[in-house]
Protein backbone atom coordinates (compact mmCIF):
# COMPACT_ATOMS: atom_id res chain seq x y z
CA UNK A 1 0.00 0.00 0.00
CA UNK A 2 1.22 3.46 -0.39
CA UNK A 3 3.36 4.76 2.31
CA UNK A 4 2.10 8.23 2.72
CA UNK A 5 -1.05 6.71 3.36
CA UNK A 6 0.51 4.22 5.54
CA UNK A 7 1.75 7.01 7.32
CA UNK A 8 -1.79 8.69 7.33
CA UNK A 9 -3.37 5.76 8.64
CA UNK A 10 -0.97 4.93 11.40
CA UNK A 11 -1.29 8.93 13.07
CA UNK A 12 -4.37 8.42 13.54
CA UNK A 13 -5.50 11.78 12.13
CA UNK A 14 -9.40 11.81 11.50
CA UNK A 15 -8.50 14.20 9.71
CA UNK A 16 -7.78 15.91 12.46
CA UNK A 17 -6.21 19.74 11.30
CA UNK A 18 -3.56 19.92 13.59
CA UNK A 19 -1.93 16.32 12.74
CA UNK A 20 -2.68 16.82 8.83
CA UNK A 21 -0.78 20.27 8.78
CA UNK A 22 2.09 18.65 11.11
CA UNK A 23 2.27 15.56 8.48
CA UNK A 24 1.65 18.02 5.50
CA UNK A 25 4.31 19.73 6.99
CA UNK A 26 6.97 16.77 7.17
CA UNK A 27 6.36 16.24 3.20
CA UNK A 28 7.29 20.06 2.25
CA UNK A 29 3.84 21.56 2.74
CA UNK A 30 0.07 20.54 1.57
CA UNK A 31 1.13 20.26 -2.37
CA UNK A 32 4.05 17.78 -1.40
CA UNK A 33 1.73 15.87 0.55
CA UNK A 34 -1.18 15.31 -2.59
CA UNK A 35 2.02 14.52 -4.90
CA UNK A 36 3.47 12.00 -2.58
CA UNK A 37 0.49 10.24 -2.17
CA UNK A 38 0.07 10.23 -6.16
CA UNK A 39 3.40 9.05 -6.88
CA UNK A 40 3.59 6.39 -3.88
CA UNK A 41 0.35 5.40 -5.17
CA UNK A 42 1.00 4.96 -8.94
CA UNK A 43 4.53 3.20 -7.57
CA UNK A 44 2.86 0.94 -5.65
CA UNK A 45 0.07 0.28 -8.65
CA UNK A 46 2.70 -0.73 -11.33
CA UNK A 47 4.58 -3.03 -8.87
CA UNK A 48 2.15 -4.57 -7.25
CA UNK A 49 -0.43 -4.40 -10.83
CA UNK A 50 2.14 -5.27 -13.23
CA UNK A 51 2.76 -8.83 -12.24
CA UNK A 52 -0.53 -9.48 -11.81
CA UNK A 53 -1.88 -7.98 -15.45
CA UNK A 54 1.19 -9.82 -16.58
CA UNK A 55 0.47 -12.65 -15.25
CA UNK A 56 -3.48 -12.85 -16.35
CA UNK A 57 -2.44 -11.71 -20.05
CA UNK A 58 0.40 -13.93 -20.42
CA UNK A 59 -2.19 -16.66 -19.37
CA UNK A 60 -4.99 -14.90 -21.39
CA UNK A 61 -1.97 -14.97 -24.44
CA UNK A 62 -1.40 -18.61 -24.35
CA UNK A 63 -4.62 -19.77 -24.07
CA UNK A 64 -5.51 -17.43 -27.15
CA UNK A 65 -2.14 -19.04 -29.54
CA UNK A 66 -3.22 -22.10 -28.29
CA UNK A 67 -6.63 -21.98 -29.65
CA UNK A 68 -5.44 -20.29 -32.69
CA UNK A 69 -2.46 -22.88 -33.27
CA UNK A 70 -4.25 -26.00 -32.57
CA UNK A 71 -6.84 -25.61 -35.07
CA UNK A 72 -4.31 -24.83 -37.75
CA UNK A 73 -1.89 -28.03 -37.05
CA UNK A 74 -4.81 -30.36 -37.40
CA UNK A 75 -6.16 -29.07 -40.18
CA UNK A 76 -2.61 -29.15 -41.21
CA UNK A 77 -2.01 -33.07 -39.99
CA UNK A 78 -5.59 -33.88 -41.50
CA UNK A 79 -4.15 -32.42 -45.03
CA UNK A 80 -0.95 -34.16 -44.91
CA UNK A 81 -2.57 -37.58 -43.62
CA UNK A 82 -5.07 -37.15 -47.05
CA UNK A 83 -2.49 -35.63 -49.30
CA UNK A 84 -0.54 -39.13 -48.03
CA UNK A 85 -3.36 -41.75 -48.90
CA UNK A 86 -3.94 -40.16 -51.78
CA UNK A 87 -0.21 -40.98 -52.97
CA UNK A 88 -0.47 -44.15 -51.69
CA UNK A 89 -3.57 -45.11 -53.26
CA UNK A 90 -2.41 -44.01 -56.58
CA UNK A 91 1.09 -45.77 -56.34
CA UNK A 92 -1.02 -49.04 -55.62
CA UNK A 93 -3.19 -48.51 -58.13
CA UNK A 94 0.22 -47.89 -60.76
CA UNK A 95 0.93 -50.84 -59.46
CA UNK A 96 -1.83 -52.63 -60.38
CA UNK A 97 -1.66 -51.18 -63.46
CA UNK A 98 1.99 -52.19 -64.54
CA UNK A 99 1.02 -55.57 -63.56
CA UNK A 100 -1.75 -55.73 -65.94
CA UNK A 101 0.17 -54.68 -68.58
CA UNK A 102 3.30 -56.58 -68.08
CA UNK A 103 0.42 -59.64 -68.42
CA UNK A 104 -0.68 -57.87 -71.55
CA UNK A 105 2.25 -57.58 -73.30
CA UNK A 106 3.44 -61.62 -72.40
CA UNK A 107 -0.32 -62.31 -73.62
CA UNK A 108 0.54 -60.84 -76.99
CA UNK A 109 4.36 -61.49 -76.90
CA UNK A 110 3.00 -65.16 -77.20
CA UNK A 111 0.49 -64.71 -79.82
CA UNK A 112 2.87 -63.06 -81.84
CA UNK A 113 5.68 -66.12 -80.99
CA UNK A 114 2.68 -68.40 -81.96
CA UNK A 115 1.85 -66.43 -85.55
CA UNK A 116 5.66 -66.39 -86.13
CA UNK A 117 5.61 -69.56 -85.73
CA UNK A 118 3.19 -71.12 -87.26
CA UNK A 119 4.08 -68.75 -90.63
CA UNK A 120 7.70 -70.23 -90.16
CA UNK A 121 6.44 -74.09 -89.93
CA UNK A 122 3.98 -73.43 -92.62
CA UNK A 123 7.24 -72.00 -94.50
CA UNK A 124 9.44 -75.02 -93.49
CA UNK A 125 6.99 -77.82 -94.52
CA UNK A 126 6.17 -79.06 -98.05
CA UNK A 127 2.92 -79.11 -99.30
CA UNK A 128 0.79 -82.26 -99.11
CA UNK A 129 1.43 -83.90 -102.73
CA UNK A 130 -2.77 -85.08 -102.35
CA UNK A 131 -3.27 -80.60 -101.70
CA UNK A 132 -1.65 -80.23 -105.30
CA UNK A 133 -4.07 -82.99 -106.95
CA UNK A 134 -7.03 -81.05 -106.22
């Protein structure tokens, strides 16, 4: 509390006029007095205020990022996590898909073995003497 008021309280005054000209009068006269107890005063409010305000903002502060950064990170991780499965679901489904071509291309690799080669037997083989007859 502030100490010229301290000292107020503690004399006892009432407001008595004697003992507040006699205390006046220890601070440099009536003037001194009023400042005193304004700058005691608005020393004791910032030291004894400014931990406290501090103290209720910087709670007040973090609760606020918090519920401004939270939000944003799991939107954020629930991108990410989608942006993921989406890869991953296309990569199995390349997968898939190289698979069913590589089948593909042995399915016609071996028709086109098989034409080759039965245009290279028919090639290799006389003709039937009884085909000529006819």
């Amino acid at each position: 509390m502030n100490n010229t008021l301290n000292e107020l309280n503690n004399i006892d005054t009432g407001w008595d006029y004697s003992n507040l000209s006699e205390l006046s009068c220890n601070h440099g006269g009536p003037e001194q007095l009023v400042e005193d107890i304004f700058t005691d005063g608005y020393s004791d409010g910032f030291s004894d205020g400014y931990p406290i305000g501090y103290n209720d903002g910087h709670g007040d502060g973090v609760s606020g990022v918090l519920q401004v950064i939270v939000p944003i990170a799991l939107i954020a991780i629930t991108a990410i996590t989608a942006w993921g499965i989406n890869i991953w679901q296309k990569r199995k489904k390349t997968k898939e898909e190289i698979s069913n071509l590589a089948e593909e291309i042995a399915k016609l690799k071996a028709t086109v073995y098989v034409s080759e080669l039965n245009t290279s037997v028919a090639m290799i083989e006389p003709p039937d003497e009884d085909d000529e007859d006819e």
